[in-house]
N, C-alpha and C. Protein backbone atom coordinates (compact mmCIF):
# COMPACT_ATOMS: atom_id res chain seq x y z
N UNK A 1 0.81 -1.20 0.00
CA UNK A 1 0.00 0.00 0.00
C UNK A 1 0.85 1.25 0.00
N UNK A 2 1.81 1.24 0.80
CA UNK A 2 2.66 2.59 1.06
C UNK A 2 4.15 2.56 0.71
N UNK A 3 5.24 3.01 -0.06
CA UNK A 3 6.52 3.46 0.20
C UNK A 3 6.93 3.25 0.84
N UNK A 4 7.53 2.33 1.11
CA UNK A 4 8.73 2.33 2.42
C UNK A 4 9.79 3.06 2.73
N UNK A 5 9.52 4.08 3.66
CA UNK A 5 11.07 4.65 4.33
C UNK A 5 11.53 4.89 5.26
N UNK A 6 12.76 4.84 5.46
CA UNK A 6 13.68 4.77 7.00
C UNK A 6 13.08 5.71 7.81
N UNK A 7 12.81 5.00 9.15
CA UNK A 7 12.75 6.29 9.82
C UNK A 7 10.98 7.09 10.04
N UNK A 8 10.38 6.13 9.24
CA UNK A 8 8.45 6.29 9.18
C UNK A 8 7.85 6.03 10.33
N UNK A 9 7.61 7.27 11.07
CA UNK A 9 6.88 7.25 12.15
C UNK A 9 5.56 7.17 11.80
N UNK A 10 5.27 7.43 12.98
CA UNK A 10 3.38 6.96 13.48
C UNK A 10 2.76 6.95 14.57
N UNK A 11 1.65 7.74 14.83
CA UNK A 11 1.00 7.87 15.97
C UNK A 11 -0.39 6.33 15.94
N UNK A 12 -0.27 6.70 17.37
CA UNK A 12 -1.46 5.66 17.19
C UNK A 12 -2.28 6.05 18.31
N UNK A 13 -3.34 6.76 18.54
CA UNK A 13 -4.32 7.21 19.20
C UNK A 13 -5.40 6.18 19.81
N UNK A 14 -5.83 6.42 20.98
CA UNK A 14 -6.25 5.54 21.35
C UNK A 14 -8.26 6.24 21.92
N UNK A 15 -9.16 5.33 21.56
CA UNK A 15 -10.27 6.43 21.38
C UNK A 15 -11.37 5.59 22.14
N UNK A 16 -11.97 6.06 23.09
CA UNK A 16 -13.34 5.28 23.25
C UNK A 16 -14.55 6.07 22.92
N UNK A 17 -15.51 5.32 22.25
CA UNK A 17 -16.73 5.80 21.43
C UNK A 17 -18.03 5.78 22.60
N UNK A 18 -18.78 6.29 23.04
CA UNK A 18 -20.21 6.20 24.11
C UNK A 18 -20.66 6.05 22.75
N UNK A 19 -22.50 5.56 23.74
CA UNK A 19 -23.38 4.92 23.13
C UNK A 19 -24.54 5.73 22.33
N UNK A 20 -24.10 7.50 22.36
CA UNK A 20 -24.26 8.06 21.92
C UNK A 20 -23.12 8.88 20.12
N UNK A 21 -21.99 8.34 20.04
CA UNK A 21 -21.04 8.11 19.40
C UNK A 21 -20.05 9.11 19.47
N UNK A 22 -20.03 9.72 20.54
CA UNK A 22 -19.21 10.87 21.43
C UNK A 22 -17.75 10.16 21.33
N UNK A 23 -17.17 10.85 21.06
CA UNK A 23 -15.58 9.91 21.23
C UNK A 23 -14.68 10.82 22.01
N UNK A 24 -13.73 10.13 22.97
CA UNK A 24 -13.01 10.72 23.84
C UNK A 24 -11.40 9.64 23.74
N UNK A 25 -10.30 10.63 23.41
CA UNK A 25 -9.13 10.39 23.01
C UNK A 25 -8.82 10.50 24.27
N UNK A 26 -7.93 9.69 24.41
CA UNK A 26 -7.15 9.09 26.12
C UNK A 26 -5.85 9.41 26.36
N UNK A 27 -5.24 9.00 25.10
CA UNK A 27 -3.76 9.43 25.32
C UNK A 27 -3.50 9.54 23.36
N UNK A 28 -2.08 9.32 23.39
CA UNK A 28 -1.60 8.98 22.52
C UNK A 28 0.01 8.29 22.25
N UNK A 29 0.36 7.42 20.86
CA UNK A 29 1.77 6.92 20.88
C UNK A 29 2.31 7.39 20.19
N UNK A 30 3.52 7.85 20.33
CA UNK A 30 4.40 7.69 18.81
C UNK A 30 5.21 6.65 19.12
N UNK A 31 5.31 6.45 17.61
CA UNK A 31 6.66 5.27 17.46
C UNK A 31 7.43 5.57 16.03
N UNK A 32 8.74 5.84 16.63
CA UNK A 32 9.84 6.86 15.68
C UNK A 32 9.83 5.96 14.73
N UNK A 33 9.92 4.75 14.31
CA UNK A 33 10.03 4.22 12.95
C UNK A 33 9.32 2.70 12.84
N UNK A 34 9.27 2.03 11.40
CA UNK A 34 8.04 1.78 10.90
C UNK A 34 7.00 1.88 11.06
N UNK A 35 6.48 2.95 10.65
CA UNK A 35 4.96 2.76 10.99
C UNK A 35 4.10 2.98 9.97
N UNK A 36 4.65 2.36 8.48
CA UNK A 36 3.82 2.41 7.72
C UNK A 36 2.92 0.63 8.14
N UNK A 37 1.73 0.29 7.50
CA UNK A 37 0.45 -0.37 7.82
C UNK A 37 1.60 -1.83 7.59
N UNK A 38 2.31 -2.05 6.66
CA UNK A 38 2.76 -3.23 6.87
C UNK A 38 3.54 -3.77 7.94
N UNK A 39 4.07 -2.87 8.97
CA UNK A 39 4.71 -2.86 9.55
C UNK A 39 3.78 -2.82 10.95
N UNK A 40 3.56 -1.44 11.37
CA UNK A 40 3.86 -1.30 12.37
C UNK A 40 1.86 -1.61 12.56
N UNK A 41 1.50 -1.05 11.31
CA UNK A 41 0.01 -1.81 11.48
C UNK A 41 -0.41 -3.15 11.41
N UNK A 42 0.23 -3.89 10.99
CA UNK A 42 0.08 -5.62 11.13
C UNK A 42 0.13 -5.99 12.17
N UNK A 43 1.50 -5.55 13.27
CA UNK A 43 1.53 -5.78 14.59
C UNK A 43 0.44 -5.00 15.24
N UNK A 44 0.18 -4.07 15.78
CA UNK A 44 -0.97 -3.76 15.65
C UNK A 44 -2.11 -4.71 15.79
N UNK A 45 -2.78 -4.66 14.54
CA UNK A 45 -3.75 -5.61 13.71
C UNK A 45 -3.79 -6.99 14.47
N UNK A 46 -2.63 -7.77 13.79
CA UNK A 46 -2.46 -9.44 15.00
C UNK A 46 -2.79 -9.45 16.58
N UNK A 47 -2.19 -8.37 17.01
CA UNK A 47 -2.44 -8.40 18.89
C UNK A 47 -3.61 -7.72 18.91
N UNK A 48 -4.42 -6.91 18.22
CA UNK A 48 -5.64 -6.83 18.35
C UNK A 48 -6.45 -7.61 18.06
N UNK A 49 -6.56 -8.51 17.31
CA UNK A 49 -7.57 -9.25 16.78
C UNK A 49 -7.48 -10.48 17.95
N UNK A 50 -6.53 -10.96 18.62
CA UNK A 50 -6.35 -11.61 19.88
C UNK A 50 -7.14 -11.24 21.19
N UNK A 51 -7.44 -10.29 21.09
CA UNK A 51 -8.22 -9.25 22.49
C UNK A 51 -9.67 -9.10 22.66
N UNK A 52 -10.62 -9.83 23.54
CA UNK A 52 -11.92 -9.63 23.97
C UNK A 52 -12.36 -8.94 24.46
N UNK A 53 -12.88 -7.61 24.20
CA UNK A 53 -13.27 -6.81 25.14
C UNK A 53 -15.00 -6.77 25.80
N UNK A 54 -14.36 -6.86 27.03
CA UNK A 54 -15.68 -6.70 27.81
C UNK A 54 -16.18 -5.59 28.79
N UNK A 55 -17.39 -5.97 29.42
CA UNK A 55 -17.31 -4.78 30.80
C UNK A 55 -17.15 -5.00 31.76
N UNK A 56 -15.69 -4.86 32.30
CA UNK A 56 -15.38 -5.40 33.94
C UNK A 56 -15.28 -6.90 33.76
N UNK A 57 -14.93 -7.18 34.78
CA UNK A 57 -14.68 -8.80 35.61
C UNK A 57 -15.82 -8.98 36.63
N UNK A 58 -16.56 -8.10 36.76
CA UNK A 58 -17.49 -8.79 37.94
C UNK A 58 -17.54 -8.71 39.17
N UNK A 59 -18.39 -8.60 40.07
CA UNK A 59 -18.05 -8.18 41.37
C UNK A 59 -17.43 -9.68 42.34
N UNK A 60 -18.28 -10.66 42.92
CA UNK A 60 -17.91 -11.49 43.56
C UNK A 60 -17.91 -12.77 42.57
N UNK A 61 -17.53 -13.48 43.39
CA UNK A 61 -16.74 -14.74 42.38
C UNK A 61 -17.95 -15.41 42.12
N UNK A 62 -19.02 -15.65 42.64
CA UNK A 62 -20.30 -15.96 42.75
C UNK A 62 -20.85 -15.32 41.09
N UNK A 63 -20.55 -13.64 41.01
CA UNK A 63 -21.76 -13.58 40.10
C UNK A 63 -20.37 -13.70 39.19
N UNK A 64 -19.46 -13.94 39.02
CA UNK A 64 -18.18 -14.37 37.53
C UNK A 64 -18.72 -15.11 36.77
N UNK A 65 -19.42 -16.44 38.03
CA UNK A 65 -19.40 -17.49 37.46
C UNK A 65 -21.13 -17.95 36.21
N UNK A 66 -21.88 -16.43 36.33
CA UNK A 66 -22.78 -16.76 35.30
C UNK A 66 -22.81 -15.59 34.50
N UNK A 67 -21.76 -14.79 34.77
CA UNK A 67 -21.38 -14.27 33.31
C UNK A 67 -21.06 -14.96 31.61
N UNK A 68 -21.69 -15.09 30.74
CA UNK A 68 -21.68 -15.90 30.13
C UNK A 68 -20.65 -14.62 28.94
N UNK A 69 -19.87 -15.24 28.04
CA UNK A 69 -19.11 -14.31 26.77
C UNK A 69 -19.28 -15.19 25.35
N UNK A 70 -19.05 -14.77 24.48
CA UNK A 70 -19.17 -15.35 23.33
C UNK A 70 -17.46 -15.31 22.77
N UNK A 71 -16.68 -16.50 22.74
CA UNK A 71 -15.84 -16.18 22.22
C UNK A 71 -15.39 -17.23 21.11
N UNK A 72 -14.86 -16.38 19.68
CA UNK A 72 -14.81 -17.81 18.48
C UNK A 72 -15.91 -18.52 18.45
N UNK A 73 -17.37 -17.67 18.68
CA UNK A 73 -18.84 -18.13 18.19
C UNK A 73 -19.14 -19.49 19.47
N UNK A 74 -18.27 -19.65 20.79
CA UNK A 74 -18.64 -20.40 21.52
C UNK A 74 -18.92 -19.66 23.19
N UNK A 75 -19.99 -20.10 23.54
CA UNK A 75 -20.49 -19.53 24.68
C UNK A 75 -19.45 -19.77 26.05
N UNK A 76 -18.95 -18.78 26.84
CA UNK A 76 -17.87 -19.60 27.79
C UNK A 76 -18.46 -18.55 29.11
N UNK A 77 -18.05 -19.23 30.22
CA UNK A 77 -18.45 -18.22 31.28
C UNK A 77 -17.31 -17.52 31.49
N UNK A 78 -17.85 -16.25 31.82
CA UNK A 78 -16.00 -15.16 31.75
C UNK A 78 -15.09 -15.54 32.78
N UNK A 79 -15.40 -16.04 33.77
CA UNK A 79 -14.50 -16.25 35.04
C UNK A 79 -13.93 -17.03 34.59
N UNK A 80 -14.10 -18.67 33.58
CA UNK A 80 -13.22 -18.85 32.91
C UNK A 80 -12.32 -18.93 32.10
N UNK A 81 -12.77 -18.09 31.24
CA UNK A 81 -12.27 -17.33 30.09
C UNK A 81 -10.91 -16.37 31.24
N UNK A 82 -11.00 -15.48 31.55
CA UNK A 82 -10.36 -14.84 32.19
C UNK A 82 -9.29 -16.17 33.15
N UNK A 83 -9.88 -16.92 33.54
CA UNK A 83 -8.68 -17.73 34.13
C UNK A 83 -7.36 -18.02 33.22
N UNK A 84 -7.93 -18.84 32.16
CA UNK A 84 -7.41 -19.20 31.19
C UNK A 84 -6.90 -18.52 29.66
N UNK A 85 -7.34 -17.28 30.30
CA UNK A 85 -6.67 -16.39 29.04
C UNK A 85 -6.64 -14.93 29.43
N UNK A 86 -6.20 -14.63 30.85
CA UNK A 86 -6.12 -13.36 31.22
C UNK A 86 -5.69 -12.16 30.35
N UNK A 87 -4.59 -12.54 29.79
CA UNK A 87 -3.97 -11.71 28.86
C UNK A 87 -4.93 -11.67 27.63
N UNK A 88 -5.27 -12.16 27.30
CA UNK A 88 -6.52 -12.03 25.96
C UNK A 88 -7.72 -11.01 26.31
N UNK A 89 -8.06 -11.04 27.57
CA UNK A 89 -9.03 -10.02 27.55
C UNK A 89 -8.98 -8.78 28.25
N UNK A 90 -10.00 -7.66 27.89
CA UNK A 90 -9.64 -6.55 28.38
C UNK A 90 -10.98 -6.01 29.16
N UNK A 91 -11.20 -5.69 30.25
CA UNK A 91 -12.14 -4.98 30.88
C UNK A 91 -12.38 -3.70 30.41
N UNK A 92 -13.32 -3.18 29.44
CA UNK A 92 -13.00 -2.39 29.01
C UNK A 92 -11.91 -1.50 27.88
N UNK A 93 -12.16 -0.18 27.78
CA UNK A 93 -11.17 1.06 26.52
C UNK A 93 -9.97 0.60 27.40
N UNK A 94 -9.99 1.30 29.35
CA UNK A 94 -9.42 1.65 29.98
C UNK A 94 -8.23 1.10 30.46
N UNK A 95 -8.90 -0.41 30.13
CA UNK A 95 -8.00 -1.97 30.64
C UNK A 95 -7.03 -1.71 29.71
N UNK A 96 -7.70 -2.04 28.47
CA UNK A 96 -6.81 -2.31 26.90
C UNK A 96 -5.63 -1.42 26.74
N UNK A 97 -5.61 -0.22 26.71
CA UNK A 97 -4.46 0.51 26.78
C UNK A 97 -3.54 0.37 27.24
N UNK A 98 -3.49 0.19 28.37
CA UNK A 98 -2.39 -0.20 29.14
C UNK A 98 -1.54 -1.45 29.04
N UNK A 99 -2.63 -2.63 28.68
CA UNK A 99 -1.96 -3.98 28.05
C UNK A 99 -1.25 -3.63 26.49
N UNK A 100 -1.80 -3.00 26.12
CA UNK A 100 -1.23 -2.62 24.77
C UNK A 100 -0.19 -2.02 24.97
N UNK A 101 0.15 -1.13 25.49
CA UNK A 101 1.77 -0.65 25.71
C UNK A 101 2.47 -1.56 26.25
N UNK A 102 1.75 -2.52 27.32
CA UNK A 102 2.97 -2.69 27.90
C UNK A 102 3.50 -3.97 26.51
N UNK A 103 2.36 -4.66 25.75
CA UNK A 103 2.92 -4.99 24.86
C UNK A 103 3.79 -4.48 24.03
N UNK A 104 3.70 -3.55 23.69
CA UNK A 104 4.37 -2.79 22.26
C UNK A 104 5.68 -2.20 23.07
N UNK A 105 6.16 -1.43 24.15
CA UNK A 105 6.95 -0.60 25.04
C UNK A 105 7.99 -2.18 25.58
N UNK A 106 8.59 -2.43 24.98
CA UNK A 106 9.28 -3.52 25.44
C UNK A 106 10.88 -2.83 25.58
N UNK A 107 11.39 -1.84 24.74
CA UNK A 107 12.88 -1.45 24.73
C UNK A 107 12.82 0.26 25.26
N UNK A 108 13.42 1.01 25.71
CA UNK A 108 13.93 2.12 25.88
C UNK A 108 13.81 2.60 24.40
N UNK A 109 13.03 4.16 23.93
CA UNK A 109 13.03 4.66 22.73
C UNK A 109 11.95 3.94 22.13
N UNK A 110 11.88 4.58 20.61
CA UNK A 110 11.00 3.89 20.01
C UNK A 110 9.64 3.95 19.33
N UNK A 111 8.97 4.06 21.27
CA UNK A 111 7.37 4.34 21.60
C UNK A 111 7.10 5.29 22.22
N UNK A 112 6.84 6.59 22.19
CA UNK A 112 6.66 7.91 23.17
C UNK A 112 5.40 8.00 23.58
N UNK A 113 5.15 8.13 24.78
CA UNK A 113 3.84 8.56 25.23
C UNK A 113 3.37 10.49 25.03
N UNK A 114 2.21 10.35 24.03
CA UNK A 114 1.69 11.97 23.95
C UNK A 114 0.28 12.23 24.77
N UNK A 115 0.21 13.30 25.29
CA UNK A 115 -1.18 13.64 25.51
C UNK A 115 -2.09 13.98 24.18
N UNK A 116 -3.63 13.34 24.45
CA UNK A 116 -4.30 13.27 23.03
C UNK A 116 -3.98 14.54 22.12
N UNK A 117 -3.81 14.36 21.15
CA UNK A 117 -3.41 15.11 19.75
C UNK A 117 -4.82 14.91 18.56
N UNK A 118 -4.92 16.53 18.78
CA UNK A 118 -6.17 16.68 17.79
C UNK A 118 -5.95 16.24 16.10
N UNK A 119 -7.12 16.10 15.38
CA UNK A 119 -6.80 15.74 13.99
C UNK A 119 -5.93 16.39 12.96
N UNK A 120 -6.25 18.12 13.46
CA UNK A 120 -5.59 19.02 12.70
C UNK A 120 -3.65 18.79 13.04
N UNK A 121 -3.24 18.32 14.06
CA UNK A 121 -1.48 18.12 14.11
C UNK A 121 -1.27 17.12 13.49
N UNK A 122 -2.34 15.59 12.92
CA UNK A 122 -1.78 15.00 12.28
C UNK A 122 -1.25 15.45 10.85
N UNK A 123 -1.61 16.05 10.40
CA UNK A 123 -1.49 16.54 8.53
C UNK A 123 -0.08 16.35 8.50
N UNK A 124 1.22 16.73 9.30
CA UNK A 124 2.41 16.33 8.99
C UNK A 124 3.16 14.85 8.90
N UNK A 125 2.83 13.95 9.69
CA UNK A 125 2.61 12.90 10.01
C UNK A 125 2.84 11.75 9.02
N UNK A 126 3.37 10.77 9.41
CA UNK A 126 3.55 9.83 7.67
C UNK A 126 2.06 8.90 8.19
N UNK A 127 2.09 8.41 8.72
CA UNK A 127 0.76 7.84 9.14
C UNK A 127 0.41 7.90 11.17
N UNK A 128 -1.18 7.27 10.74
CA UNK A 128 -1.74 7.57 12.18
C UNK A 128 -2.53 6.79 12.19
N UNK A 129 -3.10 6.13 13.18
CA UNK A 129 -4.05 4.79 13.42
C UNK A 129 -4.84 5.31 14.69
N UNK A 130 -6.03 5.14 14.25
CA UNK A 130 -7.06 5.61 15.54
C UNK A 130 -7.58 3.85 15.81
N UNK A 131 -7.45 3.98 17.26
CA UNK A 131 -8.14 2.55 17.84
C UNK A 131 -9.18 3.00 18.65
N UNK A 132 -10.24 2.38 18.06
CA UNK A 132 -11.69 3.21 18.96
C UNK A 132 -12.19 2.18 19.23
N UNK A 133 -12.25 1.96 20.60
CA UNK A 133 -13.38 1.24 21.50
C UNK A 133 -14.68 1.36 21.68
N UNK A 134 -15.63 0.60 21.14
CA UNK A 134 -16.86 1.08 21.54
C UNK A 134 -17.70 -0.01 21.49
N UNK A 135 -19.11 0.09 22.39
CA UNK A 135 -19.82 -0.31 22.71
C UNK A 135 -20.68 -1.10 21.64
N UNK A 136 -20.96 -2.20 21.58
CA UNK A 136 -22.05 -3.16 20.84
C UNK A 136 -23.08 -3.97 21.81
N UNK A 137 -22.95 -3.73 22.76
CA UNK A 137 -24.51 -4.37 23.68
C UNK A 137 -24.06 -4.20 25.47
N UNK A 138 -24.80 -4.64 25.79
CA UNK A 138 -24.53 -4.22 27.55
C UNK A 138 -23.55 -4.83 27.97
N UNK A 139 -22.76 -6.19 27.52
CA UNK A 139 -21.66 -6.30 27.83
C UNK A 139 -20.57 -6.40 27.48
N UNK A 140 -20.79 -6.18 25.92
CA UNK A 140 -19.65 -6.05 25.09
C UNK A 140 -19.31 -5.06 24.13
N UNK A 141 -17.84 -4.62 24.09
CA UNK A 141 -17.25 -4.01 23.16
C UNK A 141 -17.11 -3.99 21.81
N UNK A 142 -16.68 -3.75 20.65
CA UNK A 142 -16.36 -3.77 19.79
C UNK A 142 -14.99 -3.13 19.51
N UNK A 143 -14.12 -2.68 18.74
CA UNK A 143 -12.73 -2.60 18.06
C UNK A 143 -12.79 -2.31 16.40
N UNK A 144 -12.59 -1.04 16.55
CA UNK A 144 -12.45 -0.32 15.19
C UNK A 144 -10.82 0.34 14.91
N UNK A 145 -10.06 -0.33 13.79
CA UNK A 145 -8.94 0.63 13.33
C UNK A 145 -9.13 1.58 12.22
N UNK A 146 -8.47 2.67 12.48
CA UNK A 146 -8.75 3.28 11.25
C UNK A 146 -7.10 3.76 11.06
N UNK A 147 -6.84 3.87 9.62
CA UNK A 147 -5.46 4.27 9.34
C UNK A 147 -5.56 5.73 8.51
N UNK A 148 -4.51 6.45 8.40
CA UNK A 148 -4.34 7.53 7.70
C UNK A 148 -2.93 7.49 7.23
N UNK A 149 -2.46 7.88 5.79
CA UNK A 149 -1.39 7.60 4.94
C UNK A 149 -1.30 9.54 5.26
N UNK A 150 -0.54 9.32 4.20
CA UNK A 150 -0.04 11.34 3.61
C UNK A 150 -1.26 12.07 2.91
N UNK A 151 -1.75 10.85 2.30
CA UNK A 151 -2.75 11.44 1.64
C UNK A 151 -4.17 10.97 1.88
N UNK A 152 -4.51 10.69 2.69
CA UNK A 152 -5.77 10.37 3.58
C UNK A 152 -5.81 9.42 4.02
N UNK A 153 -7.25 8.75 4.20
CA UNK A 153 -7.37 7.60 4.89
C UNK A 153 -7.37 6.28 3.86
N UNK A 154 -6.99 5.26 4.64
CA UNK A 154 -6.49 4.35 3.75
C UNK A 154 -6.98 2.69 4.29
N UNK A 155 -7.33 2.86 5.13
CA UNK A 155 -8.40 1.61 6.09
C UNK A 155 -9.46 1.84 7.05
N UNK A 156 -10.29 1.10 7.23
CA UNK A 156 -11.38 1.61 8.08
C UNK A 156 -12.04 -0.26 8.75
N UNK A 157 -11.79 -1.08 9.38
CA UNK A 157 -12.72 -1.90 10.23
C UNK A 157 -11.83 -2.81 11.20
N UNK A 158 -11.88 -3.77 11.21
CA UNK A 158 -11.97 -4.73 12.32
C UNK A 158 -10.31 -4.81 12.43
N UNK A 159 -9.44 -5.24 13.32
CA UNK A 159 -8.03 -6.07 13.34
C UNK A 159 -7.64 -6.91 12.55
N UNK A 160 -8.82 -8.01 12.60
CA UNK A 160 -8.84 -8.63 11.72
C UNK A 160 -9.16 -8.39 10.45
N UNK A 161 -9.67 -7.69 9.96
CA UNK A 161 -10.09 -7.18 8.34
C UNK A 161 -8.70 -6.55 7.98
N UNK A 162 -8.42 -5.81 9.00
CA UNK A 162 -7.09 -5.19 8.74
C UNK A 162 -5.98 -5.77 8.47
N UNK A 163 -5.34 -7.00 9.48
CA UNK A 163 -4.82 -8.30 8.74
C UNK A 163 -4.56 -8.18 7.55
N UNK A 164 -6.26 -9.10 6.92
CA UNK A 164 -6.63 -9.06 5.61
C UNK A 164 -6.46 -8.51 4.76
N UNK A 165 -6.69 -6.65 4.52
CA UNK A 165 -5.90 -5.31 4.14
C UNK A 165 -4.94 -5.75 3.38
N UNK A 166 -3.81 -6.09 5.10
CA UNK A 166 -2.43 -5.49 4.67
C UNK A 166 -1.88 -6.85 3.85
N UNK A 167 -2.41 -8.15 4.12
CA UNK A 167 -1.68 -9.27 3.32
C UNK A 167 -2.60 -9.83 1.91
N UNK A 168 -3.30 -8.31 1.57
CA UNK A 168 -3.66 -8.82 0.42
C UNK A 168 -2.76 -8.79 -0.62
N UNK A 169 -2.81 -9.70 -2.04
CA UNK A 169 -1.98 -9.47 -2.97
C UNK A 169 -1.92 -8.06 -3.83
N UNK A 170 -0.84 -7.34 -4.20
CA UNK A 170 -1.31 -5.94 -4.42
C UNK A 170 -0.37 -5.75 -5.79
N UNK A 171 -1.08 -4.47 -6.88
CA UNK A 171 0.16 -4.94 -7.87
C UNK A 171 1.27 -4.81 -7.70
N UNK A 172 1.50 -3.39 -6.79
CA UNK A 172 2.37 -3.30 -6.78
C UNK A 172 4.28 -3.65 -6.31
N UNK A 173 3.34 -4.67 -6.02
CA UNK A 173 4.25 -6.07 -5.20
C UNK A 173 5.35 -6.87 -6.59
């Protein structure tokens, strides 16, 4: 999709959507190089499409246990789900963020933490990825990427679609 060059940064904004479609930017990343979509959006893309988001864990262990989730089209109760795959899920926008850095923030440099950055500072920018959290029913989330190149936007849905996107066959390959 994009040119490759040394040194291609990228923000990656992090967004939760209300159920009214109000969106509120939390923070923001940079990361000084690759960050064109094959790169730094694939990674990205893969560890998102891994991630369940829900609401909360539940108060006592009692009511965990008839929380019911849908995961890979199979019904599981979350207290087990969460036993067995803590790292896979996220309580929430609020949870996710933080697992996400600490995924991506593994070396000194790299990954900078910004306070949210409006649309108008991206225009210089080689690319930018908005991750918006938002609501699809009373207990579950949904996960939207959206990408922006030099010259606009250049993806719009799921982690997984996004995947898909970036390893499609393209001519210019």
């Amino acid at each position: 999709c994009c040119k490759r060059k040394m040194g291609t940064s990228a923000y990656v904004r992090f967004i939760e959507e209300d159920e009214d479609k109000k969106q509120t930017q939390f923070c923001c990343l940079r990361f000084h190089s690759d960050g064109y979509p094959e790169a730094l959006g694939k990674q990205i893309a893969e560890y998102l499409s891994t991630i369940v988001i829900g609401m909360g864990i539940g108060g006592e262990e009692s009511e965990k246990q008839y929380q019911l989730m849908i995961v890979d089209q199979v019904p599981m109760k979350l207290s087990d789900f969460v036993r067995s795959n803590g790292n896979r899920y996220a309580a929430g926008a609020s949870c996710l963020w933080p697992q996400f850095i600490s995924q991506f923030k593994t070396t000194p440099g790299q990954m900078y933490l910004y306070p949210p950055i409006p649309d108008e500072e991206l225009a210089d920018t080689n690319f930018a990825y908005d991750l918006i959290v938002h609501r699809t029913g009373l207990m579950d989330y949904g996960l939207i990427m959206k990408i922006y190149g030099p010259d606009g936007a250049l993806f719009e849905g799921t982690p997984k679609a996004c995947v898909e996107w970036i390893n499609r066959p393209r001519e210019d390959d």
